[in-house]
Protein backbone atom coordinates (compact mmCIF):
# COMPACT_ATOMS: atom_id res chain seq x y z
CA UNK A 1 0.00 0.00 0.00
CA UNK A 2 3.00 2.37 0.63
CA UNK A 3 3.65 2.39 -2.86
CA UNK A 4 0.36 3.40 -3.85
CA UNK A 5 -0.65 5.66 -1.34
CA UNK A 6 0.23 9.06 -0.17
CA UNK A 7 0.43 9.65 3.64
CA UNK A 8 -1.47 11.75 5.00
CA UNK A 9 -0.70 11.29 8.58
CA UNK A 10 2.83 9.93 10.02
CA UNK A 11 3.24 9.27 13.77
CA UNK A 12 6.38 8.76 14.98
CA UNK A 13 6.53 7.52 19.08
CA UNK A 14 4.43 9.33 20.21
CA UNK A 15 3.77 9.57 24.04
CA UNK A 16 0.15 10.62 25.65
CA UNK A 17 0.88 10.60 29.63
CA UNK A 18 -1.74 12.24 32.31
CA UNK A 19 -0.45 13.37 35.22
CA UNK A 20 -1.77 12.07 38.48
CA UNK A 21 -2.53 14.20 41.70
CA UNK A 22 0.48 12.39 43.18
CA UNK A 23 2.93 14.08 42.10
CA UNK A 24 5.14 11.82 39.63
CA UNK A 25 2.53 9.46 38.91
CA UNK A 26 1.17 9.20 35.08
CA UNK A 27 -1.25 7.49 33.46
CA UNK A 28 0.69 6.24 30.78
CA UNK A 29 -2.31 6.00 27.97
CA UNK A 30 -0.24 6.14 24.78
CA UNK A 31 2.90 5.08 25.35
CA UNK A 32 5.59 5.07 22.06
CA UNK A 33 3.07 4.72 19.18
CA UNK A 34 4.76 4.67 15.52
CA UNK A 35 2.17 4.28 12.21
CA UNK A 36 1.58 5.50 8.73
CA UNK A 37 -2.14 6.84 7.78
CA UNK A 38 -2.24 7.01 3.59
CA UNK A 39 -5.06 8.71 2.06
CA UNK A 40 -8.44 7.63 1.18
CA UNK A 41 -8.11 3.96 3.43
CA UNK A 42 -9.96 2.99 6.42
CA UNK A 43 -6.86 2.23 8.91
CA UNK A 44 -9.02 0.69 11.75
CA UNK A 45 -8.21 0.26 15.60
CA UNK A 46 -8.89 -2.22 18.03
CA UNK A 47 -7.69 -3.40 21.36
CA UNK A 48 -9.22 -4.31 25.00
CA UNK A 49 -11.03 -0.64 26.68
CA UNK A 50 -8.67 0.91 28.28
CA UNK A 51 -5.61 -0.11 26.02
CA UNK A 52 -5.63 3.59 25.32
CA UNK A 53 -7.26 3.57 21.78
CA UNK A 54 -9.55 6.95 21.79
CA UNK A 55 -6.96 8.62 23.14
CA UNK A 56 -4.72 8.16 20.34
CA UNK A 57 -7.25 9.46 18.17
CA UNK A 58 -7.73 12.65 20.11
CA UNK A 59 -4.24 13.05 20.38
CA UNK A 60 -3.37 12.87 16.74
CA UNK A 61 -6.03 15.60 16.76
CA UNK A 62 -4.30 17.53 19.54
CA UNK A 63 -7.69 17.83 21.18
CA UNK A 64 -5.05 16.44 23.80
CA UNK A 65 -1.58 18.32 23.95
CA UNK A 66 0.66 15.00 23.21
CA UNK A 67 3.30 14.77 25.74
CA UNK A 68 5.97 13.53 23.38
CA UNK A 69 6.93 12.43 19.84
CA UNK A 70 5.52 13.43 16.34
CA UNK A 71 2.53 13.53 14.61
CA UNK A 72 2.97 14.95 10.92
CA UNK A 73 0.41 16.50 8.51
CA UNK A 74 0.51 16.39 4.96
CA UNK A 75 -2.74 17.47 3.88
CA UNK A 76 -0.54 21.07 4.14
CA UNK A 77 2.86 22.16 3.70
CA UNK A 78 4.94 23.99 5.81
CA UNK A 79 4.44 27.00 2.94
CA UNK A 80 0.70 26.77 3.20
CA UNK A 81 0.29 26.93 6.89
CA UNK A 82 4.08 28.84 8.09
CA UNK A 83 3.74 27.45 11.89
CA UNK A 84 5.49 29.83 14.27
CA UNK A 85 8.26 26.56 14.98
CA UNK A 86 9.50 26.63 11.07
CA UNK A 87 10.61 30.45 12.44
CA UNK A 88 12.17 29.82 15.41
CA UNK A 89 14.00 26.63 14.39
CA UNK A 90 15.71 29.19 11.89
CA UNK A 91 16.16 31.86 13.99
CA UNK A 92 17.75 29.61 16.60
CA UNK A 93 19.62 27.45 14.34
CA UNK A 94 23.29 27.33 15.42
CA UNK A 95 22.10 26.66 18.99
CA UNK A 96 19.98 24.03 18.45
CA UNK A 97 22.95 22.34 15.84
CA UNK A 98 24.91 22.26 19.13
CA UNK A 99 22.16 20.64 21.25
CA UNK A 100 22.19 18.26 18.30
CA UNK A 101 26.05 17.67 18.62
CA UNK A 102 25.47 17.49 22.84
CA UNK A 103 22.68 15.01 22.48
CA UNK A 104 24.34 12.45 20.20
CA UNK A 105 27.92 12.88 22.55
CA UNK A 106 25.81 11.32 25.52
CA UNK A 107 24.25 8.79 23.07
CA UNK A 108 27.80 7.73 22.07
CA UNK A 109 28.70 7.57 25.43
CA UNK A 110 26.16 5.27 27.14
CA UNK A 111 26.08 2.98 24.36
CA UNK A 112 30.03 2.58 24.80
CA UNK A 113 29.34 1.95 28.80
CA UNK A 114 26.09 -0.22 27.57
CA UNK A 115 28.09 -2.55 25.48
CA UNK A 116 30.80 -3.31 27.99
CA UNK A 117 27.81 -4.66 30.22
CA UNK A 118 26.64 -8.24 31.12
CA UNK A 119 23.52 -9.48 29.38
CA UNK A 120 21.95 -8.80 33.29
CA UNK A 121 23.02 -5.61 33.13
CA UNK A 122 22.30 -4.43 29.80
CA UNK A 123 18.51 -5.03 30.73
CA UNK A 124 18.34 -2.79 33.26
CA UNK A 125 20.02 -0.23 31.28
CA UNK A 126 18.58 -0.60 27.69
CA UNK A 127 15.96 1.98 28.54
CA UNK A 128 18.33 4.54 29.19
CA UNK A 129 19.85 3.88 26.69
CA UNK A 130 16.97 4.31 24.21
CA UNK A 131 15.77 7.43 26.00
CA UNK A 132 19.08 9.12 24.55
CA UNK A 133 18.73 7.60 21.42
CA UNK A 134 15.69 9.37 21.14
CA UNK A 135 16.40 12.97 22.61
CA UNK A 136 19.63 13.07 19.64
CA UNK A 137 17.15 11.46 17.22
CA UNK A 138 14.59 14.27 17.83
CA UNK A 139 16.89 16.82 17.92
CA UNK A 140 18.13 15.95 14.74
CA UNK A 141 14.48 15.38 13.05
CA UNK A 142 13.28 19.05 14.50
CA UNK A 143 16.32 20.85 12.64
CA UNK A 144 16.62 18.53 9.50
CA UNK A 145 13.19 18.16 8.47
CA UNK A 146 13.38 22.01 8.00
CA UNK A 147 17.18 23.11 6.50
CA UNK A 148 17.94 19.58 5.51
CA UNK A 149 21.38 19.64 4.40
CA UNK A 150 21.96 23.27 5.42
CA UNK A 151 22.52 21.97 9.11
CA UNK A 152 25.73 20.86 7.93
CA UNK A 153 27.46 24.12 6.97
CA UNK A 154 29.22 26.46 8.84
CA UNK A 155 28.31 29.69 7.60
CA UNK A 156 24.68 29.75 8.27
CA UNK A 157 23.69 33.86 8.22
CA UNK A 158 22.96 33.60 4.52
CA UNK A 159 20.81 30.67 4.87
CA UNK A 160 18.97 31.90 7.97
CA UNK A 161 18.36 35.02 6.10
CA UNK A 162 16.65 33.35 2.99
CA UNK A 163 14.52 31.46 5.03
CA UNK A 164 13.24 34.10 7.26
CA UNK A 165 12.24 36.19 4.12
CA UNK A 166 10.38 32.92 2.61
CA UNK A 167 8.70 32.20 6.36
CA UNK A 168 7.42 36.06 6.00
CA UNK A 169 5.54 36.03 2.22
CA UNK A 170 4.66 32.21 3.57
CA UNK A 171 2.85 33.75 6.24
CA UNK A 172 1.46 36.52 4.59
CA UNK A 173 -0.36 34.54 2.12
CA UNK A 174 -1.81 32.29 4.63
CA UNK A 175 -3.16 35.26 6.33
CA UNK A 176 -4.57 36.53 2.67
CA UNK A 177 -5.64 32.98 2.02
CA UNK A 178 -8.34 33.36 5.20
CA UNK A 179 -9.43 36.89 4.69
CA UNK A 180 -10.43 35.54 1.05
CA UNK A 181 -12.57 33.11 2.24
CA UNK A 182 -14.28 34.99 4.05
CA UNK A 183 -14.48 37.92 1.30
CA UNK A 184 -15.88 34.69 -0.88
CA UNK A 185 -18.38 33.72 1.57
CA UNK A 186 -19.83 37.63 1.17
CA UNK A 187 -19.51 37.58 -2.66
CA UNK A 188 -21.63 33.99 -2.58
CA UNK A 189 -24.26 35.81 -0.20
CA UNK A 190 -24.64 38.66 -2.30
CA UNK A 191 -25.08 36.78 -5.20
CA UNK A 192 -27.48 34.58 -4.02
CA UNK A 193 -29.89 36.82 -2.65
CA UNK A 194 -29.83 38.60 -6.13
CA UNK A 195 -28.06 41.81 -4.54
CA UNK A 196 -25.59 44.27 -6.22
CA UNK A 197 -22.40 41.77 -5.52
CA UNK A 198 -19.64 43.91 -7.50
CA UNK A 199 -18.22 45.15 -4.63
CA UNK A 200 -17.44 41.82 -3.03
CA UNK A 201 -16.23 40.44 -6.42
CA UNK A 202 -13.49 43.40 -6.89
CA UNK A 203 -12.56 42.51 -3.53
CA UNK A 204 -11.99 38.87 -4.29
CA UNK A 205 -10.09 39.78 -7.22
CA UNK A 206 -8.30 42.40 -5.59
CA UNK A 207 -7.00 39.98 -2.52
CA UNK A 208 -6.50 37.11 -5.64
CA UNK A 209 -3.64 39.16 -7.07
CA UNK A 210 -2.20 39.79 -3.94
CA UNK A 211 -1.79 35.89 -3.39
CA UNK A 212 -0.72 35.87 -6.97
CA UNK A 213 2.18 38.22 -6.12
CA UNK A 214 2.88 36.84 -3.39
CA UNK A 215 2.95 32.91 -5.22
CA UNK A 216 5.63 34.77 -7.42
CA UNK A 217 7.78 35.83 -4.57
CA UNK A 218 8.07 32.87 -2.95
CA UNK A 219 8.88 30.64 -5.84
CA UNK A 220 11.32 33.35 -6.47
CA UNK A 221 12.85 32.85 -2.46
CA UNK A 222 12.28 28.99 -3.28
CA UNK A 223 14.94 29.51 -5.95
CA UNK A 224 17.37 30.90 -3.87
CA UNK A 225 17.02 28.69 -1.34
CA UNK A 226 18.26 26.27 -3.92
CA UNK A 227 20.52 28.30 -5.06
CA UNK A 228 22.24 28.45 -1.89
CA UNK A 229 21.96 24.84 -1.90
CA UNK A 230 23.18 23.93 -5.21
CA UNK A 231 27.31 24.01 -4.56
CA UNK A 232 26.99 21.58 -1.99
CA UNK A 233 24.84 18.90 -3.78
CA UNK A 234 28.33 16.64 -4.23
CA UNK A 235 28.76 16.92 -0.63
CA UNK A 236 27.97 13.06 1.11
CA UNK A 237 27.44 14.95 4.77
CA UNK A 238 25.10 17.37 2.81
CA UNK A 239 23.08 14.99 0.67
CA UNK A 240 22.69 12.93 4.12
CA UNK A 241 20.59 15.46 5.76
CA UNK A 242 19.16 17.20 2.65
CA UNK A 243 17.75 13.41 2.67
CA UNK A 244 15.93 14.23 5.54
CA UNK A 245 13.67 17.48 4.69
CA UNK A 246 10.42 16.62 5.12
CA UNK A 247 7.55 19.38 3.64
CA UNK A 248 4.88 17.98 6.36
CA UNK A 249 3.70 19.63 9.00
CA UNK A 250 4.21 18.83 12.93
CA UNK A 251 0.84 19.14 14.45
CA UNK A 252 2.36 18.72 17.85
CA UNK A 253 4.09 21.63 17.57
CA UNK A 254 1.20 23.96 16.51
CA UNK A 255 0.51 26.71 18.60
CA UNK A 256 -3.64 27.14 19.37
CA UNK A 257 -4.60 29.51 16.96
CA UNK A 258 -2.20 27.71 14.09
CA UNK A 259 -4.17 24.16 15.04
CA UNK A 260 -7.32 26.08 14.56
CA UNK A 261 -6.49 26.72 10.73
CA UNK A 262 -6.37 22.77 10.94
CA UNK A 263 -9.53 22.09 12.09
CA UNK A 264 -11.56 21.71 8.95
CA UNK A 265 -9.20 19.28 7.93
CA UNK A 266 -9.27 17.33 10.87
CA UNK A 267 -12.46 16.20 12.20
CA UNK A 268 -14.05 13.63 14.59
CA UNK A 269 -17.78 11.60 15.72
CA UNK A 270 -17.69 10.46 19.38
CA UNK A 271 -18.75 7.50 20.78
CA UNK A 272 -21.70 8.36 22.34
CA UNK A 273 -24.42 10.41 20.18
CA UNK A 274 -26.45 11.30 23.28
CA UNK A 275 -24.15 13.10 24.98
CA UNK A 276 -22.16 14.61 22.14
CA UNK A 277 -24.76 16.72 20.66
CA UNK A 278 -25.87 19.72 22.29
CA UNK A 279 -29.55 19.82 23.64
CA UNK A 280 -30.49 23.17 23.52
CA UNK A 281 -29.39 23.42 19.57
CA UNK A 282 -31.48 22.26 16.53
CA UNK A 283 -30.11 20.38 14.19
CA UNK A 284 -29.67 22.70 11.54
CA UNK A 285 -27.90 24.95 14.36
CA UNK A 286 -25.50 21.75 15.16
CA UNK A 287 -24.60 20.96 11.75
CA UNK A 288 -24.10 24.84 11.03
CA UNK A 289 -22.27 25.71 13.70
CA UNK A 290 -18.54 24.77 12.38
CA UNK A 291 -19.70 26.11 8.97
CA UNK A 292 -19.82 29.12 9.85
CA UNK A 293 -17.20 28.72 12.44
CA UNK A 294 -14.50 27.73 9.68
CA UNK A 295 -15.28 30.67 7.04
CA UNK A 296 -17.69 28.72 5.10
CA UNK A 297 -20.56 30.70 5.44
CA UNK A 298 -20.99 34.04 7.27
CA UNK A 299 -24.41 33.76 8.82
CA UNK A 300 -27.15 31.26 9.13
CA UNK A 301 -29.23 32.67 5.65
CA UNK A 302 -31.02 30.61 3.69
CA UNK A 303 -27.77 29.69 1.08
CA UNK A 304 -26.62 28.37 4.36
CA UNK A 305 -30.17 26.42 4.99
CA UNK A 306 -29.65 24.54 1.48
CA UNK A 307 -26.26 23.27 2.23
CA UNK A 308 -27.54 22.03 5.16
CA UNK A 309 -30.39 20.68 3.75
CA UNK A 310 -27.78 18.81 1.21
CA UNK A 311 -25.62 17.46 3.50
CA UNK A 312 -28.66 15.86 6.13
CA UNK A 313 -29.92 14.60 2.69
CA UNK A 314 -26.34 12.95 2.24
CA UNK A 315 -26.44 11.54 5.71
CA UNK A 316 -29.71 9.97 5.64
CA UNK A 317 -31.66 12.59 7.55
CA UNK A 318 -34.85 14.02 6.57
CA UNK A 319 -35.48 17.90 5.31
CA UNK A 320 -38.09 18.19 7.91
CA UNK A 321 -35.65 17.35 11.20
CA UNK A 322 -34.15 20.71 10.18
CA UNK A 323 -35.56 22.33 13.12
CA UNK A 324 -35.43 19.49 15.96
CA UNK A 325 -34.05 18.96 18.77
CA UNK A 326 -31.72 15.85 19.73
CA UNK A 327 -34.01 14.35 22.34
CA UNK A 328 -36.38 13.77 19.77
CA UNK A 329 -33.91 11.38 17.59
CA UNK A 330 -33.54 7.59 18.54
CA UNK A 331 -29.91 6.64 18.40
CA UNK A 332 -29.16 5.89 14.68
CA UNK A 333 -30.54 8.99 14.02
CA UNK A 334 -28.53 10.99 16.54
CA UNK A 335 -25.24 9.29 15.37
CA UNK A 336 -26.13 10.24 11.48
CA UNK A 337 -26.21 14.04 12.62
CA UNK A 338 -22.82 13.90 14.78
CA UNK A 339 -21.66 12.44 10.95
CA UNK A 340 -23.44 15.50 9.44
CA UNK A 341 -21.64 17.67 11.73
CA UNK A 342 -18.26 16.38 11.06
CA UNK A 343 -18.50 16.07 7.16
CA UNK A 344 -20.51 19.40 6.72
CA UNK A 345 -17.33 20.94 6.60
CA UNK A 346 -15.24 18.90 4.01
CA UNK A 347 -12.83 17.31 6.12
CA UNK A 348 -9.68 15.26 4.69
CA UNK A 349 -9.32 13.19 7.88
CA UNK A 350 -12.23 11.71 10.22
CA UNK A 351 -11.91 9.97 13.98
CA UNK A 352 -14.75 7.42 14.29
CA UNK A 353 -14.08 6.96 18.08
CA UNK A 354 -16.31 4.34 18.88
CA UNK A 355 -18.71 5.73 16.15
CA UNK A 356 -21.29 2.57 16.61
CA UNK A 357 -20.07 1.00 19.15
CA UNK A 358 -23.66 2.50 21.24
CA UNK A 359 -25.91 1.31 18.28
CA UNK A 360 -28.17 -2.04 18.20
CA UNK A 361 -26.65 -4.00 15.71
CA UNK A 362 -29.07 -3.85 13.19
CA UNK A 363 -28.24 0.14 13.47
CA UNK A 364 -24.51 -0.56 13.25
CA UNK A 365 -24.42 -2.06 9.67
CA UNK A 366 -26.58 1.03 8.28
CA UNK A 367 -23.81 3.63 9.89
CA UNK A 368 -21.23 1.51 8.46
CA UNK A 369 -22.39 1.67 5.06
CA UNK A 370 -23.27 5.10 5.65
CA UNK A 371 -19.68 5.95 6.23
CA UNK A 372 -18.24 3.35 3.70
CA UNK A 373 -20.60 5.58 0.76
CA UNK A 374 -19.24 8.91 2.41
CA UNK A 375 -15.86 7.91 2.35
CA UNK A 376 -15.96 6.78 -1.31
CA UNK A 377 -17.95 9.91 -2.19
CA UNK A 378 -15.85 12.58 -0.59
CA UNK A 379 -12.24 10.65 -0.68
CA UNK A 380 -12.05 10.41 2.97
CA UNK A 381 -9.52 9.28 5.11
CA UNK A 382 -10.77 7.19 8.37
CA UNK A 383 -9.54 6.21 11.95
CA UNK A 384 -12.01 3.92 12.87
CA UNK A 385 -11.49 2.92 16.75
CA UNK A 386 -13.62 -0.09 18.11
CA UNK A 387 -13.27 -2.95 20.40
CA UNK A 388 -15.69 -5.23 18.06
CA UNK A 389 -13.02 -7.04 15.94
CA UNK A 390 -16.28 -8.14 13.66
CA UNK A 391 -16.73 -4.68 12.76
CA UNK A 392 -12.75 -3.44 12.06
CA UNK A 393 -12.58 -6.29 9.23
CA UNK A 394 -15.72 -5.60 7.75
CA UNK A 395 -14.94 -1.36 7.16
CA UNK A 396 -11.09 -1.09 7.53
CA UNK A 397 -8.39 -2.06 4.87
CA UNK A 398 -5.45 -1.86 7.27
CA UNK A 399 -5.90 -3.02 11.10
CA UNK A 400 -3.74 -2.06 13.74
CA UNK A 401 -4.25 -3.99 17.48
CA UNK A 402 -3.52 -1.89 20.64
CA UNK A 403 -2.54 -3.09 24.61
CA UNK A 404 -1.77 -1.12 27.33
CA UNK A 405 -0.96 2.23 25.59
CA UNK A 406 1.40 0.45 22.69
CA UNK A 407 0.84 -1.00 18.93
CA UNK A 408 1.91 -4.57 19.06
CA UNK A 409 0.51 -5.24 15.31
CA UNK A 410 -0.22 -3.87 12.03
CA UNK A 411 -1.15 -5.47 9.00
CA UNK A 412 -4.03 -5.41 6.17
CA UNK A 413 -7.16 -6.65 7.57
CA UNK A 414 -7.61 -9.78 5.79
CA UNK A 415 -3.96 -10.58 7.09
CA UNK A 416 -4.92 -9.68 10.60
CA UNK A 417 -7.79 -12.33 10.46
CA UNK A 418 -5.18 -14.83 8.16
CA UNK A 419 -1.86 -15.06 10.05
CA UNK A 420 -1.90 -12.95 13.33
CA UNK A 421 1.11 -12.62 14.59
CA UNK A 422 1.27 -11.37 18.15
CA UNK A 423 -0.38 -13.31 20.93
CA UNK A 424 -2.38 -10.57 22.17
CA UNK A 425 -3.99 -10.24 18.51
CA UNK A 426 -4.45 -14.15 18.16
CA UNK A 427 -6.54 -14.37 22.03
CA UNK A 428 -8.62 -11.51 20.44
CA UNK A 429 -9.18 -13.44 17.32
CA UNK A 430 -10.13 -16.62 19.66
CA UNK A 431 -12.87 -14.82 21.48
CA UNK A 432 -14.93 -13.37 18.91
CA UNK A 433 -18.19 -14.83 19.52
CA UNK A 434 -19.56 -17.51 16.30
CA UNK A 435 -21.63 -19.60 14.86
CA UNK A 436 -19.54 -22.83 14.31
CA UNK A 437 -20.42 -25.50 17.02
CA UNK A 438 -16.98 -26.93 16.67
CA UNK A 439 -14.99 -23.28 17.59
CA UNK A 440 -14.59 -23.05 21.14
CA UNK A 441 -14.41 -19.59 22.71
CA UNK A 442 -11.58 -19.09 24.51
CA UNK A 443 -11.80 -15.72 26.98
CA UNK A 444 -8.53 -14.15 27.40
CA UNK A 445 -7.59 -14.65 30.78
CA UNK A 446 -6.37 -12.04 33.71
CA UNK A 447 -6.47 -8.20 34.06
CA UNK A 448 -5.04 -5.63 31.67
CA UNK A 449 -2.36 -3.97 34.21
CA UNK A 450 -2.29 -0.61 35.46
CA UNK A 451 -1.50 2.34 32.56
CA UNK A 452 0.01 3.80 36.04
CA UNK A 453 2.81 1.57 36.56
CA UNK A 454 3.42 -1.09 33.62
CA UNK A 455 5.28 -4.01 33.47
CA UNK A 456 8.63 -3.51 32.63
CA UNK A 457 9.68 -5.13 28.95
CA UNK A 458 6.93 -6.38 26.99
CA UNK A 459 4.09 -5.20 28.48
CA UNK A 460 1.72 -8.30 27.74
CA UNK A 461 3.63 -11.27 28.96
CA UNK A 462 1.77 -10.99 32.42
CA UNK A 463 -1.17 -12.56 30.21
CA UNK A 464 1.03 -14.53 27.78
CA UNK A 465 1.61 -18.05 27.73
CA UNK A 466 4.77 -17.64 25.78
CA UNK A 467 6.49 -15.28 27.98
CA UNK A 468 10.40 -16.36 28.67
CA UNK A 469 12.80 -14.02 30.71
CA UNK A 470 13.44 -11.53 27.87
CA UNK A 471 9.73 -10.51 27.37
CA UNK A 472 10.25 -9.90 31.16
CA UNK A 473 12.88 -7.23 30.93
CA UNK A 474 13.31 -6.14 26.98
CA UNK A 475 10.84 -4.26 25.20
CA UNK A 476 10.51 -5.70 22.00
CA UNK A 477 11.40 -4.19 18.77
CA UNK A 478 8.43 -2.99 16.23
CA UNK A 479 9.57 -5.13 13.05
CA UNK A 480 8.23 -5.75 9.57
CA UNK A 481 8.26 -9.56 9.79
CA UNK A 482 6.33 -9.59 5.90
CA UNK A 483 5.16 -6.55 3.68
CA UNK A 484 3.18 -3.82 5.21
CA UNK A 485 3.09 -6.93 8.55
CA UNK A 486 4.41 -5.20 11.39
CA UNK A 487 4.85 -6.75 15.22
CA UNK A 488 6.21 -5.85 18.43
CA UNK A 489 7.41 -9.52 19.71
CA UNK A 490 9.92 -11.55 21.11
CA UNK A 491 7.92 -14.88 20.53
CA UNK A 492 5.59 -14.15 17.40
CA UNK A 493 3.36 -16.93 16.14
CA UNK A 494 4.41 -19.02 13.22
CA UNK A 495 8.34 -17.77 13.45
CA UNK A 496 10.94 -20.07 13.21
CA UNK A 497 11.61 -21.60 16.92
């Protein structure tokens, strides 16, 4: 799939703790998580409650602050959107080269102390270890992904100054790019209601050349960018990091008001469509209120009442529910407006957190095909969290199985269901209720631990019947055991003994 598909999404470790009233206590509900999201597919989401699932969909969101690690964009590019951390990376570049050069001195260091160690030893140590791994490896990633091969030069002021330039016309255009919506949104009113709407078209125009001048300039700054660039393209220590640009952008660094751009991109339906819909507000109000919220429209008017009309109509609701309130909706019908909500402003990427997980099950299959015709309709990209493993194969073309805040498999669904590889996935697998007298269920014995306090090394071999002294003490290492098949085991089913 990698080779078809574009990501649009690309975690990398990241870390979702909670602090506790005790002070240095966490909850630890996300814990190191590492996957690839490629546009248009259904990349569902499973695991036990409590293994930390919804959480990870929120966080990707940043509806929670993640406490560590990545979690790139590229649905925009660093040009479109010109976060406030492109800037200061650049302003602050030769310091944080030597943090770089700091970072990886204590990362040679321990693993020269860590490699004159008995095996004994080595476990108690290999966390440390990969803690400094990470800080250099970060360091590196937050500089590189920006200059690229720049970082490598001495002589920086020239290159600092021709970014700084392109980070200002970047930012002024985004900043154009939202006043004409909004001068759109007036033109489209005007127009509508049959009014005199020259004055909002001259405007449109007016604030369309300035982006045109400004698309100029920066492919002009672009240029000499690479121009600076060019007399080092023989360099090996220069191509090395120019390897590592990456155009994406960190949502985890965002400020609040840059995440906010974001938000029609990036949407979400909760679990529960009772409480997630407010009572007080019709459902046209519900379904308009991010319209208008995101520039779309600028009042509730009637151009405003069609859309909405259009989009319940998409959803399966009916004209006349325009005007209800969500008390008066059974379940099904409550869940189809959260999906109104959501859609109504043409998002790229969609949490289904639990999305029918509250739903009778004759409900459930009409929501899933409801989403499944959406998706196809408006080339959407799903993360589709549920504990029903019945449901993830039936909607979801990739399948990745959660415990205890970690990923400990990822594969295509219909490999998932084939050849599991992880134990955890397998017992899953095994308890699925069905219809075949001859299948015994087998329930997956003992308590997930606590989130608070782990178990050290592989965090399921409390529960697992092949645990051995290494899953006791060694985390083990997320590997592609077949294409696109990833695990996280020391003892995975069907290797070689």
């Amino acid at each position: 799939m990698s080779d078809e598909k574009k990501v649009l999404l690309r975690i990398s470790n990241l870390k979702q703790y909670f602090p506790l009233k005790k002070r240095g206590l966490y909850v630890k509900a996300n814990d190191g998580i590492t996957l690839d999201i490629y546009e248009g597919e259904v990349f569902g989401l499973v695991g036990e409650s409590g293994c930390g699932k919804s959480t990870l969909g929120r966080t990707i969101l940043q509806l929670y602050k993640q406490t560590d690690g990545r979690t790139m964009y590229y649905g925009k590019t660093l040009d479109d959107l010109a976060p406030k951390y492109m800037l200061d990376t650049v302003k602050n570049l030769e310091k944080k080269i030597a943090e770089i050069g700091e970072k990886e001195k204590k990362r040679d260091e321990l693993q020269a102390h860590y490699d004159k160690l008995s095996e004994k030893e080595q476990f108690e140590k290999h966390a440390e270890l990969d803690a400094a791994k990470k800080a250099a490896s970060d360091a590196l990633l937050d500089v590189a992904n920006i200059v690229g091969g720049f970082m490598a030069l001495k002589d920086l002021s020239r290159v600092k100054a021709a970014y700084e330039a392109n980070y200002s016309l970047a930012r002024k255009r985004r900043d154009l790019r939202v006043e004409r919506a909004r001068a759109q949104v007036e033109h489209d009113d005007a127009a509508f209601e049959n009014r005199n709407a020259s004055a909002q078209e001259e405007k449109v125009k007016s604030i369309d050349k300035q982006i045109a001048d400004l698309d100029r300039e920066i492919d002009a700054s672009v240029k000499a960018i690479d121009a600076l660039r060019q007399p080092h393209m023989n360099d090996p220590e220069f191509q090395k990091f120019e390897a590592m640009r990456d155009e994406g952008v960190d949502l985890a660094r965002l400020t609040y008001n840059e995440i906010r751009l974001l938000r029609q991109d990036l949407q979400i339906i909760f679990q529960d469509p009772y409480s997630s819909l407010n009572p007080r507000m019709t459902v046209g109000q519900i379904i308009g209120e991010g319209l208008i919220a995101h520039n779309i429209f600028r009042k509730n008017n009637d151009r405003m009442k069609e859309y909405i009309l259009k989009v319940m109509d998409d959803c399966g609701l009916q004209g006349y529910f325009l005007h209800r309130f969500p008390y008066q909706f059974s379940g099904g019908q409550r869940q189809r407006i959260s999906i109104a909500r959501a859609l109504a402003v043409k998002p790229k990427f969609v949490v289904c957190d639990e999305a029918v997980s509250a739903l009778d099950v004759s409900v459930q299959s009409q929501i899933i095909n409801l989403l499944q015709d959406l998706r196809e309709q408006q080339d959407l990209t799903y993360l589709f969290i549920t504990h029903d493993l019945s449901v993830v194969k039936y909607i979801s073309d990739r399948i990745g199985v959660m415990y205890l805040g970690n990923m400990v498999e990822l594969a295509a669904s219909d490999e998932i269901f084939r050849a599991p590889a992880h134990p955890y996935t397998r017992a899953l697998l095994d308890s699925i209720p069905t219809t075949e007298e001859k299948k015994e269920i087998k329930v997956l014995e003992g308590d997930i631990p606590s989130p608070v306090n782990p178990p050290s090394g592989c965090k399921f071999h409390t529960r697992c019947k092949y645990c051995t002294e290494i899953c006791e003490h060694v985390t083990p290492a997320w590997e592609e055991i077949a294409p696109d098949h990833f695990v996280a085991c020391h003892h995975r089913l069907g290797a070689e003994s």
